[in-house]
C-alpha atoms as a PDB file:
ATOM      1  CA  UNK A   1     215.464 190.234  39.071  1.00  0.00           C
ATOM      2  CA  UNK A   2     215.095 188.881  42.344  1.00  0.00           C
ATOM      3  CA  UNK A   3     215.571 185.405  43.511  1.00  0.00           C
ATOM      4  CA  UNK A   4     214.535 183.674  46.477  1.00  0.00           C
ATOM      5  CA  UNK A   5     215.298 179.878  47.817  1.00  0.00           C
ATOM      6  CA  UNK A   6     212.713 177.076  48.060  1.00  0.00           C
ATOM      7  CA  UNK A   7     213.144 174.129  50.450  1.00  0.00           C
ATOM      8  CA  UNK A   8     215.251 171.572  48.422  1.00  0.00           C
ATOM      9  CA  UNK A   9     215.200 173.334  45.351  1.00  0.00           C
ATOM     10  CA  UNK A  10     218.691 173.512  44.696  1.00  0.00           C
ATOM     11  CA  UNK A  11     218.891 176.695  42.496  1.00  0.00           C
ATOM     12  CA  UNK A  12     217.603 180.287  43.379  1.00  0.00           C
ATOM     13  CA  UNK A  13     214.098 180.839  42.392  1.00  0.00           C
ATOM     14  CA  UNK A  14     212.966 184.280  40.422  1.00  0.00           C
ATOM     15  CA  UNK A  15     210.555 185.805  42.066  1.00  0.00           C
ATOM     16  CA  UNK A  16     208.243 185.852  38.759  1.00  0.00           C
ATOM     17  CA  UNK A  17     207.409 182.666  37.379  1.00  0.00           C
ATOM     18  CA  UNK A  18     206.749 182.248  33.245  1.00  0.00           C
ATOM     19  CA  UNK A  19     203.709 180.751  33.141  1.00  0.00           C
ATOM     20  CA  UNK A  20     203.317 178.478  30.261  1.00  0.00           C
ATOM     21  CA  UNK A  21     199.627 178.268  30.107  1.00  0.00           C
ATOM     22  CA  UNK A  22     199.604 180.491  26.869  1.00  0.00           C
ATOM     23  CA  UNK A  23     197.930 179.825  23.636  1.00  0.00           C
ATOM     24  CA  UNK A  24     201.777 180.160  21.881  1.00  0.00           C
ATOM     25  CA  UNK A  25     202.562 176.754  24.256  1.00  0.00           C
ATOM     26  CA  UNK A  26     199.552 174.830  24.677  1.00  0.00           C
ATOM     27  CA  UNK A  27     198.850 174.683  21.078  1.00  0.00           C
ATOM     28  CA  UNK A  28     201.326 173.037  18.454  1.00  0.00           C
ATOM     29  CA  UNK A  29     203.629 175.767  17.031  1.00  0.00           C
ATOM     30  CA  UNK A  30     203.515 175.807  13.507  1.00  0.00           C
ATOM     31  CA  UNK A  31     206.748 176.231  11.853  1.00  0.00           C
ATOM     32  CA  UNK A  32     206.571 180.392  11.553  1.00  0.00           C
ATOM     33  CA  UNK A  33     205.191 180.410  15.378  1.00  0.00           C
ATOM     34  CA  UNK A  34     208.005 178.507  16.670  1.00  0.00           C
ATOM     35  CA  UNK A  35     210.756 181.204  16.331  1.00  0.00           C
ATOM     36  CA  UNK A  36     208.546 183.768  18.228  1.00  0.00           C
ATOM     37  CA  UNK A  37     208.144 180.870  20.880  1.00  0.00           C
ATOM     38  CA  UNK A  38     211.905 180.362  21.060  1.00  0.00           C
ATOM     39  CA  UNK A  39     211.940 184.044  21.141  1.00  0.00           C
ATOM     40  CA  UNK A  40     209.823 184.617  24.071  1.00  0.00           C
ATOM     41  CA  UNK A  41     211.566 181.923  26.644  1.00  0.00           C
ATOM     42  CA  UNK A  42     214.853 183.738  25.603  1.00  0.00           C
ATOM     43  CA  UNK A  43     213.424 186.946  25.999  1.00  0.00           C
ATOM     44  CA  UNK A  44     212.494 185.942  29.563  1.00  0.00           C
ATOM     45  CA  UNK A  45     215.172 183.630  30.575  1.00  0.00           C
ATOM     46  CA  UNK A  46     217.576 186.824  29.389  1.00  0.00           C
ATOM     47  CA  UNK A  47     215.679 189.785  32.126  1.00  0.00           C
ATOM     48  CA  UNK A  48     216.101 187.334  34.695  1.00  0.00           C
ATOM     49  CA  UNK A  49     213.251 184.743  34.770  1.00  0.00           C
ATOM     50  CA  UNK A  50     214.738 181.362  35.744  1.00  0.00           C
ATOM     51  CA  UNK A  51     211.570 179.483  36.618  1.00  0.00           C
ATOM     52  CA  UNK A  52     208.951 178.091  34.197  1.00  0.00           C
ATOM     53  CA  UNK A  53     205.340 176.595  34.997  1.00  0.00           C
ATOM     54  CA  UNK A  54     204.118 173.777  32.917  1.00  0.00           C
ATOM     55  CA  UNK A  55     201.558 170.995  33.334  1.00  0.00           C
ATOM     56  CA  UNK A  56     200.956 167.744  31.948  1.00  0.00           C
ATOM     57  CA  UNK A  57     197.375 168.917  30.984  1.00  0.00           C
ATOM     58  CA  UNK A  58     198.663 171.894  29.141  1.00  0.00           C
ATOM     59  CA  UNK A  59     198.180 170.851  25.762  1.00  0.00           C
ATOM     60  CA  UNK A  60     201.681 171.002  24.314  1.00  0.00           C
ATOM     61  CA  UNK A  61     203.237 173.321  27.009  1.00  0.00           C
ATOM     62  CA  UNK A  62     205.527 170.816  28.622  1.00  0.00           C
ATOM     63  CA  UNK A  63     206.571 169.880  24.830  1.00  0.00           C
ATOM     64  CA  UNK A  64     207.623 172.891  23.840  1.00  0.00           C
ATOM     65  CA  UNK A  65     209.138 174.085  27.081  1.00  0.00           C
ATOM     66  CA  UNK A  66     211.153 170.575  26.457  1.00  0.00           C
ATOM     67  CA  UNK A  67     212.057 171.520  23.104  1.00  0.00           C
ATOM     68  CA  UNK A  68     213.336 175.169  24.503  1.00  0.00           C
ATOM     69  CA  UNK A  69     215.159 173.975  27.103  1.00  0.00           C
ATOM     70  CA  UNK A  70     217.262 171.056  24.610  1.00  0.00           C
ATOM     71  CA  UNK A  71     217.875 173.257  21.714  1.00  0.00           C
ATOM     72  CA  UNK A  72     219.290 175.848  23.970  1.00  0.00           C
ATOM     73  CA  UNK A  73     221.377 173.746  26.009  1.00  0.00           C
ATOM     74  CA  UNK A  74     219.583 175.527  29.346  1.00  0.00           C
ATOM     75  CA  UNK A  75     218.592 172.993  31.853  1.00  0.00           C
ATOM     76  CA  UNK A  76     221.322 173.802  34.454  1.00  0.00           C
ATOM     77  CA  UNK A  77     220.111 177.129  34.477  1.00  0.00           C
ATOM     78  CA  UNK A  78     216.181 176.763  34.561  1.00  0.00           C
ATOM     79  CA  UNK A  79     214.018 175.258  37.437  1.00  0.00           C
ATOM     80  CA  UNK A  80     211.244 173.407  35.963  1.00  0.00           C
ATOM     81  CA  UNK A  81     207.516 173.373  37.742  1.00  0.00           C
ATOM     82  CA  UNK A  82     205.327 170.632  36.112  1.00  0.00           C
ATOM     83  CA  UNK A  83     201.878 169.053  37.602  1.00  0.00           C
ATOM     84  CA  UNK A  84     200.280 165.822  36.928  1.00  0.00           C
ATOM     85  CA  UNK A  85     197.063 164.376  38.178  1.00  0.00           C
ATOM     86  CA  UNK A  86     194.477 167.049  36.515  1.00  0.00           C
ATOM     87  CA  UNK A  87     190.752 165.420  36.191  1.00  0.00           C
ATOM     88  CA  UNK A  88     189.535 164.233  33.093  1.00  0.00           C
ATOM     89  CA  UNK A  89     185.823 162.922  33.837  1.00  0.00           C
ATOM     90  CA  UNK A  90     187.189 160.676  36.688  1.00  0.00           C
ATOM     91  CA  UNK A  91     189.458 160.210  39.592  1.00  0.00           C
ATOM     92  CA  UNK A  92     192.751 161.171  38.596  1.00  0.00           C
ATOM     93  CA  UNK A  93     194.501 161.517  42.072  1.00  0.00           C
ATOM     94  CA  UNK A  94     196.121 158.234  42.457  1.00  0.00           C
ATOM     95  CA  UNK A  95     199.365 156.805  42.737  1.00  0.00           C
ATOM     96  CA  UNK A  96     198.458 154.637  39.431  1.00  0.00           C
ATOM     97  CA  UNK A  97     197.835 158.174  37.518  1.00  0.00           C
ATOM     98  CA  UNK A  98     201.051 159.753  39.481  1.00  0.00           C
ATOM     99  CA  UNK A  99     203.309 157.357  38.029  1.00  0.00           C
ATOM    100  CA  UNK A 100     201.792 157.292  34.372  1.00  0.00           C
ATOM    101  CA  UNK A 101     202.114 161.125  34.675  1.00  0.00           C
ATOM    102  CA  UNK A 102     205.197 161.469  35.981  1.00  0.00           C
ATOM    103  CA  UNK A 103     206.760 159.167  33.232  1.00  0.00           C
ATOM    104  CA  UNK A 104     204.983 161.318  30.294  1.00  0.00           C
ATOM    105  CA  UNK A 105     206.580 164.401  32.053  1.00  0.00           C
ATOM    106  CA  UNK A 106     210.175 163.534  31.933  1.00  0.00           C
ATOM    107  CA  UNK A 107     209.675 162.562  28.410  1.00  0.00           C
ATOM    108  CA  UNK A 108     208.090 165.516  27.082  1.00  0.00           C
ATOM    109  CA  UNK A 109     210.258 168.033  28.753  1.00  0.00           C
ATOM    110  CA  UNK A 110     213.197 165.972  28.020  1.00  0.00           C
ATOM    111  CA  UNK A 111     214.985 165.740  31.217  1.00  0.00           C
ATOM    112  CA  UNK A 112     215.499 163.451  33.961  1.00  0.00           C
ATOM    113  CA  UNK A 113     215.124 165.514  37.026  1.00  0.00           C
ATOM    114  CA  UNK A 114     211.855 168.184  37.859  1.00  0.00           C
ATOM    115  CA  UNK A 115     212.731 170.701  40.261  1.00  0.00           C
ATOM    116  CA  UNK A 116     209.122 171.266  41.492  1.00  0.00           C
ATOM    117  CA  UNK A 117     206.470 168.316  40.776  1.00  0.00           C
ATOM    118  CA  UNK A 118     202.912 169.341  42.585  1.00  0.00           C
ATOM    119  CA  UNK A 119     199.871 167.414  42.187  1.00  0.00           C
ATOM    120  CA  UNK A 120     197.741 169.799  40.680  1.00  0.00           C
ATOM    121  CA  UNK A 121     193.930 168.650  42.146  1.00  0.00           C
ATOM    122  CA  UNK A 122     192.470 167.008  45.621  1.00  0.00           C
ATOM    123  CA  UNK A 123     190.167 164.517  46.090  1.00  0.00           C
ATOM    124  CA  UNK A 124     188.222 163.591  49.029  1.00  0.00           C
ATOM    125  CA  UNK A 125     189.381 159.945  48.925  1.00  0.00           C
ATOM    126  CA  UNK A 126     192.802 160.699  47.192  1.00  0.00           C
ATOM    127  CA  UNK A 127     195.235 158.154  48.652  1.00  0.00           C
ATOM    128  CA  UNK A 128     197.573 160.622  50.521  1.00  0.00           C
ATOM    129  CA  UNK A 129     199.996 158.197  51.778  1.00  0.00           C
ATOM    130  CA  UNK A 130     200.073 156.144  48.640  1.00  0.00           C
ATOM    131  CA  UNK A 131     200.780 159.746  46.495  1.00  0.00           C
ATOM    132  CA  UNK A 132     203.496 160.282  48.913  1.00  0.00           C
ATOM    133  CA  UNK A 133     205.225 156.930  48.743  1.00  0.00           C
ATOM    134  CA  UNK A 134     205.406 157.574  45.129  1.00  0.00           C
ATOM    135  CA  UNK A 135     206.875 161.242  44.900  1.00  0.00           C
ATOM    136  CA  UNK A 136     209.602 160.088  47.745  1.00  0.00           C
ATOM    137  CA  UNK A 137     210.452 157.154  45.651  1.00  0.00           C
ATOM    138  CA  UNK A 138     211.205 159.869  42.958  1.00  0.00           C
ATOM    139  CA  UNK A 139     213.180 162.089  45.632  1.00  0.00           C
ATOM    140  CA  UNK A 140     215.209 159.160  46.562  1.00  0.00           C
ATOM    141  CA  UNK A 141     216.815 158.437  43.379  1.00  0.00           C
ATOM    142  CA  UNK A 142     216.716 162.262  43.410  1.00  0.00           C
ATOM    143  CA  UNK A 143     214.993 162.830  40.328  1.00  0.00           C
ATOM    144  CA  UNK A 144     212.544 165.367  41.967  1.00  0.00           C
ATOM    145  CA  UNK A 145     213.604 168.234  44.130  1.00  0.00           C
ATOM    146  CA  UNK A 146     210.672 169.651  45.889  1.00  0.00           C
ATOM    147  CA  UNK A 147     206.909 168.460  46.115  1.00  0.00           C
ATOM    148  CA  UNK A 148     203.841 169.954  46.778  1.00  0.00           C
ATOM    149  CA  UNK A 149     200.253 171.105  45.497  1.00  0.00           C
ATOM    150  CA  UNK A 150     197.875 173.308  43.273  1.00  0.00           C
ATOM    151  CA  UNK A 151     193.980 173.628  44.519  1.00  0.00           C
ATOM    152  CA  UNK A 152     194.429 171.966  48.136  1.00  0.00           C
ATOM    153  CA  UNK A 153     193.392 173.674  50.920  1.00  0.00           C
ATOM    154  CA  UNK A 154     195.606 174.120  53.720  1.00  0.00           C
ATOM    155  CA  UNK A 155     193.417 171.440  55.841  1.00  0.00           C
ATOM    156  CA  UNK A 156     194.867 169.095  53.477  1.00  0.00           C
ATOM    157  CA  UNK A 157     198.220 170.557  53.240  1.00  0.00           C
ATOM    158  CA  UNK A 158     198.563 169.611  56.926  1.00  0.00           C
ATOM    159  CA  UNK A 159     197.052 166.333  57.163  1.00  0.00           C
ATOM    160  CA  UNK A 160     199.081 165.608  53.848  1.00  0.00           C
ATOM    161  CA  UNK A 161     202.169 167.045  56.381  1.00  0.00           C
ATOM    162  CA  UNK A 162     200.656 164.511  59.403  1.00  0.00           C
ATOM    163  CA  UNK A 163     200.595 161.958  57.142  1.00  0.00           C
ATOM    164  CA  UNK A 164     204.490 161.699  55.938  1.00  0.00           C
ATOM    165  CA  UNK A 165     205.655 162.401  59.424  1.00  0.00           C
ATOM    166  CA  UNK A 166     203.922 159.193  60.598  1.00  0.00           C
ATOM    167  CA  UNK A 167     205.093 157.006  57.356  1.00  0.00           C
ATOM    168  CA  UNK A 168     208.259 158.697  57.718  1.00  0.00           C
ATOM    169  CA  UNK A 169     208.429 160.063  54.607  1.00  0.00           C
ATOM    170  CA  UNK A 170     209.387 164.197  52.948  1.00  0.00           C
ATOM    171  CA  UNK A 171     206.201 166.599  53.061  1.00  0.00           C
ATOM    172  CA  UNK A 172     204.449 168.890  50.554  1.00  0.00           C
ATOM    173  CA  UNK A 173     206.719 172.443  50.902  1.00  0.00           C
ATOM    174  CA  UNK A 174     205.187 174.099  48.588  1.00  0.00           C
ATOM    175  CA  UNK A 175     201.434 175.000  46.966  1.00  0.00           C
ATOM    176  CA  UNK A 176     199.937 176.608  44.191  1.00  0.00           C
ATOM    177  CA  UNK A 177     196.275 178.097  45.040  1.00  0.00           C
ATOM    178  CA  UNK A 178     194.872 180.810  43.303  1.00  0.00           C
ATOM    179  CA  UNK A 179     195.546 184.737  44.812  1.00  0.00           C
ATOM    180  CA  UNK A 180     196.238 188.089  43.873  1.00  0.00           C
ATOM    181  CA  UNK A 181     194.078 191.283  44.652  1.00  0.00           C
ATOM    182  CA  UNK A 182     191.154 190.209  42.589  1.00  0.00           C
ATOM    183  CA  UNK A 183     188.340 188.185  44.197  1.00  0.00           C
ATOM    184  CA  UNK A 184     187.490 185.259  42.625  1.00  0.00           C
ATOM    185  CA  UNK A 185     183.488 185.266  42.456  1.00  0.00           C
ATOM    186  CA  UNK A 186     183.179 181.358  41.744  1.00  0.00           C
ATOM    187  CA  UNK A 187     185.949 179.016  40.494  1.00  0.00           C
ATOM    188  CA  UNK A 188     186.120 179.660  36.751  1.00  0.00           C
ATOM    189  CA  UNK A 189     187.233 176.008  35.971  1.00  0.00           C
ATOM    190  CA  UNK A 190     184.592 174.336  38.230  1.00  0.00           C
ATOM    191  CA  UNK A 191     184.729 172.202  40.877  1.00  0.00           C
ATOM    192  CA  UNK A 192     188.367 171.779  42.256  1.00  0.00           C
ATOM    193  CA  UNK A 193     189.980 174.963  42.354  1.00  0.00           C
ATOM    194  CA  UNK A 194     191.251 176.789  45.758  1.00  0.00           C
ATOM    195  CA  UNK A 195     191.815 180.507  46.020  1.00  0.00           C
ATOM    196  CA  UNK A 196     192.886 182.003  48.757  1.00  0.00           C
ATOM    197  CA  UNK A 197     192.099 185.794  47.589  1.00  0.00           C
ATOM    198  CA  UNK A 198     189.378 187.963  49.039  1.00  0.00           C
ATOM    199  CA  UNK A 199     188.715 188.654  53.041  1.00  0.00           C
ATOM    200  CA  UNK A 200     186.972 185.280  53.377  1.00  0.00           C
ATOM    201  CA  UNK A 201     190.109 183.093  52.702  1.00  0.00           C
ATOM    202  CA  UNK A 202     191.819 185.278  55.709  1.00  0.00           C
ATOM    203  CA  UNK A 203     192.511 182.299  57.776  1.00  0.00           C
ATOM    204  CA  UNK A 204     194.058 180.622  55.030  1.00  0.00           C
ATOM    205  CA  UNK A 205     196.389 183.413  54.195  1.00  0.00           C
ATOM    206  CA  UNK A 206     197.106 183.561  58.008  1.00  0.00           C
ATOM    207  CA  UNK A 207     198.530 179.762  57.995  1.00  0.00           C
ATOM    208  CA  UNK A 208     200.564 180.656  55.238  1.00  0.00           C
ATOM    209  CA  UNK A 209     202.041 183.367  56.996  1.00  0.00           C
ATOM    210  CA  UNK A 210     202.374 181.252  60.273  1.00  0.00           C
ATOM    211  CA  UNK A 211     203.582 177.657  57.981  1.00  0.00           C
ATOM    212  CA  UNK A 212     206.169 180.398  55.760  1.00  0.00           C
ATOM    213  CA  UNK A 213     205.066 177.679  52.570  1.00  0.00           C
ATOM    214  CA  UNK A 214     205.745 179.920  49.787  1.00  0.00           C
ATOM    215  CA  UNK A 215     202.968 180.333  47.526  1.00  0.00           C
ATOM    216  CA  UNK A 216     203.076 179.707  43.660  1.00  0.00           C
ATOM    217  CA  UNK A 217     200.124 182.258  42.615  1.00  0.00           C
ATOM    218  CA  UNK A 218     198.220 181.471  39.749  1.00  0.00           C
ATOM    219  CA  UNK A 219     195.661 183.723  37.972  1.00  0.00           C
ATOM    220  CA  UNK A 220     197.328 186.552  40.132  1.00  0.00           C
ATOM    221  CA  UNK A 221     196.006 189.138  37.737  1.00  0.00           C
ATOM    222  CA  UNK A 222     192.339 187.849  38.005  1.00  0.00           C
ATOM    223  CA  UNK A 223     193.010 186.649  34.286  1.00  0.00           C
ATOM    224  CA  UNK A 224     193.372 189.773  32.548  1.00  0.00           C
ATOM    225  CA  UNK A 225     191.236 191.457  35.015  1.00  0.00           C
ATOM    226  CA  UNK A 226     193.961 193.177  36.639  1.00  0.00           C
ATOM    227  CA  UNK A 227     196.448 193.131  33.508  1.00  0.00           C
ATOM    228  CA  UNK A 228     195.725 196.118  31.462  1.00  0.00           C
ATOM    229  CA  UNK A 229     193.237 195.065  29.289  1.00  0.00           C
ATOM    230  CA  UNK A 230     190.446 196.704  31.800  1.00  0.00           C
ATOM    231  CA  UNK A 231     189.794 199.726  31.806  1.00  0.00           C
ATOM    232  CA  UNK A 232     187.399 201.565  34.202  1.00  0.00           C
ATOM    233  CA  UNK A 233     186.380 204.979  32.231  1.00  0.00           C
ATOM    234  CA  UNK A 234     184.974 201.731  29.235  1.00  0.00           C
ATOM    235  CA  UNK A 235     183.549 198.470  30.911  1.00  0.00           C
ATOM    236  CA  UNK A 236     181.645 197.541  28.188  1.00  0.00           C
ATOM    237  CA  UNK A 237     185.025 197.432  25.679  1.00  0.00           C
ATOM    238  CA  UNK A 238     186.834 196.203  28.403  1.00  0.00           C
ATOM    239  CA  UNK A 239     184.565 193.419  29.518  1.00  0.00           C
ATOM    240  CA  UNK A 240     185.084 191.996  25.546  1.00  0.00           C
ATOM    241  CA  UNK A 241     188.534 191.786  25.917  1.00  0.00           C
ATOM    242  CA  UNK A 242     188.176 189.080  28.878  1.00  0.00           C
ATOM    243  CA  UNK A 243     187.217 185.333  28.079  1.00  0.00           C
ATOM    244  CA  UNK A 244     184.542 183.110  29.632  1.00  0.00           C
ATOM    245  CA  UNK A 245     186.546 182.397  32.363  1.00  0.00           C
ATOM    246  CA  UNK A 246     187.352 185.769  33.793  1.00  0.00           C
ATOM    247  CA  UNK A 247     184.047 186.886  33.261  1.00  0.00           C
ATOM    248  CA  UNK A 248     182.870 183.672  35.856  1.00  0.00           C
ATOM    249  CA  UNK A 249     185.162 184.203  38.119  1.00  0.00           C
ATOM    250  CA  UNK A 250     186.476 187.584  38.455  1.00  0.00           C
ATOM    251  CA  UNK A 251     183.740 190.029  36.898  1.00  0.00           C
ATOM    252  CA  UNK A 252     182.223 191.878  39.989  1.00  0.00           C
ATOM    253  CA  UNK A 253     181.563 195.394  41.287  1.00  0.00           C
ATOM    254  CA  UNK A 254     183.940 194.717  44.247  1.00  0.00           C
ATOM    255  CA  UNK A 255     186.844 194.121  41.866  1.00  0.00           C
ATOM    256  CA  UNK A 256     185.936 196.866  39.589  1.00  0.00           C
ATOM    257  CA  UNK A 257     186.052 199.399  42.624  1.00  0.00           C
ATOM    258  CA  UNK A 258     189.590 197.676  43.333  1.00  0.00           C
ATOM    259  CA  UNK A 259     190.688 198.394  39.862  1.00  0.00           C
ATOM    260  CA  UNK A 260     189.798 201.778  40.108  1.00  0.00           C
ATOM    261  CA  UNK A 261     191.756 202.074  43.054  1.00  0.00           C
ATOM    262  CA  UNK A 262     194.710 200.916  41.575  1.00  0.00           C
ATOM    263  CA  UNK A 263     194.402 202.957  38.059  1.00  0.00           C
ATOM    264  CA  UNK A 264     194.612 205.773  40.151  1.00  0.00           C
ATOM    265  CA  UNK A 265     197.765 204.235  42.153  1.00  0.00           C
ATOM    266  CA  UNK A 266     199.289 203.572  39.129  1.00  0.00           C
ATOM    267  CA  UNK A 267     198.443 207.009  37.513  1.00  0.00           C
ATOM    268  CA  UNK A 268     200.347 208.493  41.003  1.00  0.00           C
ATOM    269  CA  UNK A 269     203.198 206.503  40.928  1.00  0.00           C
ATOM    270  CA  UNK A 270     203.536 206.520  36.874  1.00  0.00           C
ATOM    271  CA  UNK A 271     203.164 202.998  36.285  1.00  0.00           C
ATOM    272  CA  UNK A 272     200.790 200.197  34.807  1.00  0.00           C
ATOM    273  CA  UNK A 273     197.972 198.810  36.528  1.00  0.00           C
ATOM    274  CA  UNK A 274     199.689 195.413  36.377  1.00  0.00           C
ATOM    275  CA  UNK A 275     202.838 196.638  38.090  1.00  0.00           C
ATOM    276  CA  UNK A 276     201.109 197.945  41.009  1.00  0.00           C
ATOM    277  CA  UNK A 277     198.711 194.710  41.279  1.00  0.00           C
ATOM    278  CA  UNK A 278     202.325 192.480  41.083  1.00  0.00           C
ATOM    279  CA  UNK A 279     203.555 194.720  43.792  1.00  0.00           C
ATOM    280  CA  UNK A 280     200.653 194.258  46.055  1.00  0.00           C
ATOM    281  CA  UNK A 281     201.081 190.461  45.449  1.00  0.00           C
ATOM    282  CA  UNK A 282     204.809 190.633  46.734  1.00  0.00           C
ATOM    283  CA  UNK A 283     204.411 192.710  49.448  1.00  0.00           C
ATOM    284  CA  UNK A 284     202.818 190.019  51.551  1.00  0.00           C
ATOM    285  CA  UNK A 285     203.259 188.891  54.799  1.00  0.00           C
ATOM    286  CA  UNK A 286     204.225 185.356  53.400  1.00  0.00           C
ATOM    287  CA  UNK A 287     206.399 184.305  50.083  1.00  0.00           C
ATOM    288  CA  UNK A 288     204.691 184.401  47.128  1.00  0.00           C
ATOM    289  CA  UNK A 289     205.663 183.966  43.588  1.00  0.00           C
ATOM    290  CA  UNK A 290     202.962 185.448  40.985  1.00  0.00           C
ATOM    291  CA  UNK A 291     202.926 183.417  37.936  1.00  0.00           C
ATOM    292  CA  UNK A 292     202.457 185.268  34.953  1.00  0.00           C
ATOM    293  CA  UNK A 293     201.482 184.243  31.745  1.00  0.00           C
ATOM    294  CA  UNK A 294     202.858 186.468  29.579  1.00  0.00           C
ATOM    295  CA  UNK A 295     202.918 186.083  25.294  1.00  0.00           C
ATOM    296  CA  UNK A 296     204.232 189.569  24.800  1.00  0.00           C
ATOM    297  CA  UNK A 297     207.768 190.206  24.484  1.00  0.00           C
ATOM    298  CA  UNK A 298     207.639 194.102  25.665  1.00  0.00           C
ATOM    299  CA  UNK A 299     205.742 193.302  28.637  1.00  0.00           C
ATOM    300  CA  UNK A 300     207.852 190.875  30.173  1.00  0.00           C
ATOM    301  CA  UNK A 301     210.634 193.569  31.345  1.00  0.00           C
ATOM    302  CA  UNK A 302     207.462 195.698  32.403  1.00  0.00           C
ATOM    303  CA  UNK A 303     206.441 192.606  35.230  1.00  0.00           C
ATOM    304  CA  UNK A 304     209.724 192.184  36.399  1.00  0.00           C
ATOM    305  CA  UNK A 305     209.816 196.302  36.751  1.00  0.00           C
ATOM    306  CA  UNK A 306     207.121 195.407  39.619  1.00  0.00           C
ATOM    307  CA  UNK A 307     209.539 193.742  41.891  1.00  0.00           C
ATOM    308  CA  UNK A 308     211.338 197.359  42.582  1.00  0.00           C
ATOM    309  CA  UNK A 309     207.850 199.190  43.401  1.00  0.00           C
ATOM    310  CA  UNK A 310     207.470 199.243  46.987  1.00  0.00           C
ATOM    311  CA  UNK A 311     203.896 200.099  47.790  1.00  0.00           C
ATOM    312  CA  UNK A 312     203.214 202.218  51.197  1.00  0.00           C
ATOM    313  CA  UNK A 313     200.708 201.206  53.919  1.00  0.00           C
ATOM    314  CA  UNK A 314     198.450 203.363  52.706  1.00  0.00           C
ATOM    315  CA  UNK A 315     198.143 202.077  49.020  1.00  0.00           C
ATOM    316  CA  UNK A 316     198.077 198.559  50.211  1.00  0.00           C
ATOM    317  CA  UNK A 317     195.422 199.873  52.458  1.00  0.00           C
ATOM    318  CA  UNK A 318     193.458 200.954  49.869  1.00  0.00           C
ATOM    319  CA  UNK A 319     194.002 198.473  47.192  1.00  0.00           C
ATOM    320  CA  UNK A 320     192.762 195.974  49.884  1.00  0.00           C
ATOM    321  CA  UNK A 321     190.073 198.459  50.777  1.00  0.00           C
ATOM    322  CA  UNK A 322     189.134 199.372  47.379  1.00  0.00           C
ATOM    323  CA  UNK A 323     189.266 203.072  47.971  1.00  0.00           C
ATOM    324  CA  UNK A 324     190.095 205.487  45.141  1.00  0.00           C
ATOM    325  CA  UNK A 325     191.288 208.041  47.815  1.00  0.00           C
END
């Protein structure tokens, strides 16, 4: 496994996140479940895997991550990403919300310090400086590490970045948009989400490269799109493996003429789909970490394979191209 270091994080960083967005997490184990849970995080904390994203609106994510992390006596070892702040029919983004949030965080995961807290939406008239005053009260007493965002733009990353200069006060250093090869079509979640995939979000990906924020990459496999489960020789099967969501935002010819591309990569280099997708992702010109949600044992060791292929100019070329040859 590789590791990498994030601004004021103060343990290395694998360069695979666990994403704890699966169904195992955000719904309540029941007693038989939670041995293949506890099962799971070992199997990934054991190939390597260090970091863990969570979210308050996760159903019972942070919860069980909490419960993980206690019964195996872990937390010096683990960096924790958590979110608060996520809509729920009204303005959320508020210091009011922050704090409320913050408090239910520490209690569910059962620990008094979060190494990565983002805000996880924008809003137009989101109190920037207020939000800020609050996380740097928390990175006083030192009971956050590192701050930052999932689903705001870079335009807000920077006047979020004016705006603690001029209060004096620590920045956002890190963000959490969507990317990976697939384009997203629409945002499958509705209004709120920020991807900075496909050749329209160029300029965005430019910044990053020019700002060096890393880049916590959700969705990097297009939700499934990209993960196996599709297979080009039988759309029709395929397309029933995907949910709602990938089907609104990922479904498209463009990303089926990408897949293609990289079944044939992966058929080359004798590896999955998924590898060669995770390898694209890491062979940017800026940091990024793909977040993987992953409730398979076997295929967490396959991921973390990904981080030894080095793709050539040419397959990057034609992933990005979509060109079988």
């Amino acid at each position: 496994m590789e590791y990498r270091t994030i601004e004021h994080v103060d343990k290395p960083v694998s360069k695979i996140v666990f994403g704890c967005a699966n169904t195992m997490m955000t719904s309540k184990p029941k007693i038989f479940q939670w041995g293949e849970v506890l099962h799971l995080l070992d199997e990934a904390l054991e190939a390597g895997i260090n970091t863990f994203d969570t979210a308050e609106n996760y159903g019972e994510s942070e919860i069980v991550l909490g419960k993980w992390i206690n019964k195996r006596k872990v937390r010096d070892k683990v960096v924790i990403i958590t979110k608060g702040c996520h809509p729920k029919g009204y303005n959320r983004v508020t210091p009011e919300e922050l704090k409320k949030d913050l408090k239910q965080s520490f209690q569910r995961l059962r620990t008094d310090y979060i190494d990565i807290y983002m805000l996880h939406r924008d809003s137009s008239d989101a109190d920037i400086k207020g939000l800020l005053q609050v996380l740097n009260e928390y990175l006083k007493k030192k009971k956050i590490g590192a701050i930052g965002v999932s689903n705001w733009t870079h335009e807000r990353i920077e006047e979020a970045n004016k705006i603690a200069v001029q209060n004096g006060l620590r920045g956002l250093t890190v963000s959490s948009p969507n990317f990976g090869p697939a384009k997203q079509i629409v945002s499958p979640w509705g209004d709120g989400c920020v991807s900075i995939s496909g050749t329209e979000n160029e300029s965005a990906r430019r910044w990053y490269e020019e700002n060096q924020i890393p880049v916590l990459a959700y969705s990097c496999l297009g939700r499934g799109m990209f993960s196996g489960k599709v297979k080009t020789s039988d759309l029709e099967d395929s397309k029933a493996k995907l949910d709602k969501f990938a089907l609104k935002g990922y479904w498209c010819q463009e990303n089926i003429d990408r897949l293609a591309c990289m079944e044939k990569i992966a058929k080359e280099r004798k590896c999955s789909v998924a590898q060669v997708a995770l390898a694209w992702i890491m062979q940017q010109k800026f940091e990024v970490f793909p977040i993987v949600t992953i409730s398979n044992r076997e295929r967490i060791r396959e991921n973390i394979w990904a981080i030894d292929l080095k793709l050539n100019e040419e397959e990057i070329w034609r992933i990005n191209e979509g060109q079988r040859e």
